[in-house]
N, C-alpha and C. Protein backbone atom coordinates (compact mmCIF):
# COMPACT_ATOMS: atom_id res chain seq x y z
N UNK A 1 0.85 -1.17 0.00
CA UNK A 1 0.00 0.00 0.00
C UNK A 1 0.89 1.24 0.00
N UNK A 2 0.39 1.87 -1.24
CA UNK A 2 1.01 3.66 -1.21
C UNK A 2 0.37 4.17 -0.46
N UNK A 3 0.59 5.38 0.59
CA UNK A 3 0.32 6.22 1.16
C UNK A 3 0.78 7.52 1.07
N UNK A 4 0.27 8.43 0.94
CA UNK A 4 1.05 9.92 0.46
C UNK A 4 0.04 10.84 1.36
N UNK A 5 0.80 11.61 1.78
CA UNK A 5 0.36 12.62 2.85
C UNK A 5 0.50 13.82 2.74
N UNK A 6 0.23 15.03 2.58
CA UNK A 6 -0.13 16.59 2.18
C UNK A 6 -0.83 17.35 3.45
N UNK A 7 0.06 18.46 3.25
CA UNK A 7 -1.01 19.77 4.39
C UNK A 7 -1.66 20.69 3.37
N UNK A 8 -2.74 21.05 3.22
CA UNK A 8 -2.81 22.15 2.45
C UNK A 8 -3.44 23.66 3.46
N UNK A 9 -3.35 24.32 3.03
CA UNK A 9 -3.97 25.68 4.40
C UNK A 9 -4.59 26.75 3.35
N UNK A 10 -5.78 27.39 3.87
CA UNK A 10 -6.39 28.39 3.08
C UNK A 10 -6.98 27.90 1.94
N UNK A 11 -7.32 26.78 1.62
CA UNK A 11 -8.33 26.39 1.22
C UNK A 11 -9.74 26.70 0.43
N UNK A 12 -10.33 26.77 -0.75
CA UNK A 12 -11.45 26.48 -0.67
C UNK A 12 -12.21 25.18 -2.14
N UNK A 13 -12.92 25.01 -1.59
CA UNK A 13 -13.55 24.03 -2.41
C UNK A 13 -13.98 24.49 -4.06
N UNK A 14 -13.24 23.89 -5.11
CA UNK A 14 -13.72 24.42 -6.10
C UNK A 14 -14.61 23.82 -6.92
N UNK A 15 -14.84 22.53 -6.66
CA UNK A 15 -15.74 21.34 -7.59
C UNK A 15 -15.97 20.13 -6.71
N UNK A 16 -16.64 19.65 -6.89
CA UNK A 16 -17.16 18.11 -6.09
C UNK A 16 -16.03 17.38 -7.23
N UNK A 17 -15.29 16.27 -6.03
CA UNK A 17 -14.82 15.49 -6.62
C UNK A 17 -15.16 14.36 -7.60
N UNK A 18 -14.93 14.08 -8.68
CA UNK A 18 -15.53 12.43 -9.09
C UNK A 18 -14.00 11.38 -9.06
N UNK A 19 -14.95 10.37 -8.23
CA UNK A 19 -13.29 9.45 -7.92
C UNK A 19 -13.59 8.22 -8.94
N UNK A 20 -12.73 7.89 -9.43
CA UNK A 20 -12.06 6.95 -10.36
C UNK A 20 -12.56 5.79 -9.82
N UNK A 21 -13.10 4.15 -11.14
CA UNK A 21 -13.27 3.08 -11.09
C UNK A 21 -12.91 3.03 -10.03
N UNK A 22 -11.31 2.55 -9.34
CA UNK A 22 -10.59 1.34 -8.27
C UNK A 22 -10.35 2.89 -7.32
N UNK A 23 -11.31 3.71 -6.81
CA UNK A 23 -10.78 4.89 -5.70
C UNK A 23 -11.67 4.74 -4.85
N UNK A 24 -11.41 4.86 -3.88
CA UNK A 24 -12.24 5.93 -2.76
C UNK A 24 -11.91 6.64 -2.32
N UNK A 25 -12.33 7.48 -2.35
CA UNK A 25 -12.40 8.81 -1.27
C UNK A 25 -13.57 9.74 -0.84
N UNK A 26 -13.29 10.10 -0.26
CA UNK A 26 -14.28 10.82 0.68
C UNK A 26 -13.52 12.11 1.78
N UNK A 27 -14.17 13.86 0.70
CA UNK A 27 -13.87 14.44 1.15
C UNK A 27 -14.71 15.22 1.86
N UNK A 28 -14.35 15.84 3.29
CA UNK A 28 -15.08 16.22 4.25
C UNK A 28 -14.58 17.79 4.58
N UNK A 29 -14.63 19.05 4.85
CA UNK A 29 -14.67 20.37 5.12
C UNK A 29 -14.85 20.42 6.82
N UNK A 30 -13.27 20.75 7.43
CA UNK A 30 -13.33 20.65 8.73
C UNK A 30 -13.01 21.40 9.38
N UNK A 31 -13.21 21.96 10.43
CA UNK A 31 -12.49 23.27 10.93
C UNK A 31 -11.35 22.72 11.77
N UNK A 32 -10.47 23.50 11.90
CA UNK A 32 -9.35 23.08 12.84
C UNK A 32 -9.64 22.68 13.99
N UNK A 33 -10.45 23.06 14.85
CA UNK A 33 -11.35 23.10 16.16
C UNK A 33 -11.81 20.97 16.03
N UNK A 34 -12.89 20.90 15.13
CA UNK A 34 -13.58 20.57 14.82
C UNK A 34 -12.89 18.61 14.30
N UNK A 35 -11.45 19.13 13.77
CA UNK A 35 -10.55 18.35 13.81
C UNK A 35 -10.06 17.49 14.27
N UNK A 36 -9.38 18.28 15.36
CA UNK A 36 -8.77 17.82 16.77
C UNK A 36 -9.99 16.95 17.44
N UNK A 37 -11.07 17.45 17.54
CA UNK A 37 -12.18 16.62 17.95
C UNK A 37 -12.13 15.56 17.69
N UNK A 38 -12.64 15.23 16.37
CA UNK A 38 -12.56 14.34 15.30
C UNK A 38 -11.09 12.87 15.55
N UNK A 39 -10.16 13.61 15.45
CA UNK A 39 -8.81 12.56 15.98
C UNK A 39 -9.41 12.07 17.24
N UNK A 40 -9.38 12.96 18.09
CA UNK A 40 -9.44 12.51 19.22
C UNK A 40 -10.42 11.21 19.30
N UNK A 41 -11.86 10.73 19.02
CA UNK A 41 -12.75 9.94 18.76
C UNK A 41 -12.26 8.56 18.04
N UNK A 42 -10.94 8.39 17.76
CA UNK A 42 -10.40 7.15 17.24
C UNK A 42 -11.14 6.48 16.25
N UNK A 43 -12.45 7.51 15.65
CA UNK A 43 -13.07 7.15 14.34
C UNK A 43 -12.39 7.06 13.54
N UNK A 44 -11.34 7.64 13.13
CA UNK A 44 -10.31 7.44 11.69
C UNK A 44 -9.35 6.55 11.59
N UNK A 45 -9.65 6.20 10.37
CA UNK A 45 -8.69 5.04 10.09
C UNK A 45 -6.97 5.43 10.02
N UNK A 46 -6.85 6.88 9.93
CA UNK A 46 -5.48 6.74 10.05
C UNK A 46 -4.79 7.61 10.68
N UNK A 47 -4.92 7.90 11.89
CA UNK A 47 -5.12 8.82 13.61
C UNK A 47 -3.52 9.13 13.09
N UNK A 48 -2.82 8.56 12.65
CA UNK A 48 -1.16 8.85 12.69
C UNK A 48 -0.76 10.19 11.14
N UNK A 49 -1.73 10.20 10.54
CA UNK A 49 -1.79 11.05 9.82
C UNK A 49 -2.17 12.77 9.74
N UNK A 50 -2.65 12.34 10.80
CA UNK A 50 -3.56 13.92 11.38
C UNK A 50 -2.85 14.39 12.44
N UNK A 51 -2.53 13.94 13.28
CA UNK A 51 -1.55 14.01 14.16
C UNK A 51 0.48 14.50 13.21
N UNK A 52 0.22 13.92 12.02
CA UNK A 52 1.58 14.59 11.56
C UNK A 52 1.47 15.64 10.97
N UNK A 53 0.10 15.94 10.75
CA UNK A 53 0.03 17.60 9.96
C UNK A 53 -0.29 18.36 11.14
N UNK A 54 -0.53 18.31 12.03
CA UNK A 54 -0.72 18.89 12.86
C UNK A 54 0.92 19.42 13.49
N UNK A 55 1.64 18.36 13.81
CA UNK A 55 3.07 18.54 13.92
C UNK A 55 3.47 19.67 13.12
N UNK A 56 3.44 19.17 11.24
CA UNK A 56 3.84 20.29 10.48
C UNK A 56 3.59 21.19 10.48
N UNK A 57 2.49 21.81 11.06
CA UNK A 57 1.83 23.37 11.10
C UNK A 57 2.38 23.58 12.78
N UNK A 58 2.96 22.88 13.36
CA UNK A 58 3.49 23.00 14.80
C UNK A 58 1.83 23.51 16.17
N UNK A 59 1.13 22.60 15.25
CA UNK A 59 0.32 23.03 16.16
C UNK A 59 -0.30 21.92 17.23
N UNK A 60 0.80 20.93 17.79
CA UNK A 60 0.63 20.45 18.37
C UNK A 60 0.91 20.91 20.30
C-alpha cells in the first residue's frame, strides 16, 4: 500500500470530486477546532496522519 500525505492551508472548495473506477475517497470540510475533535474519537482510520500535519503546522 502507497500512502502519500499533504497539508494544504487556506483552502477552498472548487468542484465536487468524481473518484475513479478502483478509488475511494471521501472528502469532508473541517475546521481546525472541529478536527482535533474528530482525531481525538479514534473514528479514523489513520489517527497517525492527522496528528503529523498537525506537527507540520506545529500546532501540536
Amino acid at each position: 500500500m502507497n500512502r502519500y500525505c499533504f497539508v494544504a492551508t487556506d483552502c477552498e472548495k472548487a468542484s465536487d470530486h468524481q473518484a475513479g473506477e478502483h478509488e475511494f475517497v471521501e472528502i469532508e470540510m473541517l475546521s481546525l477546532k472541529d478536527f482535533r475533535k474528530l482525531l481525538r474519537t479514534g473514528k479514523m482510520t489513520d489517527v497517525e496522519v492527522g496528528y503529523l500535519g498537525l506537527d507540520f503546522l506545529n500546532l501540536l
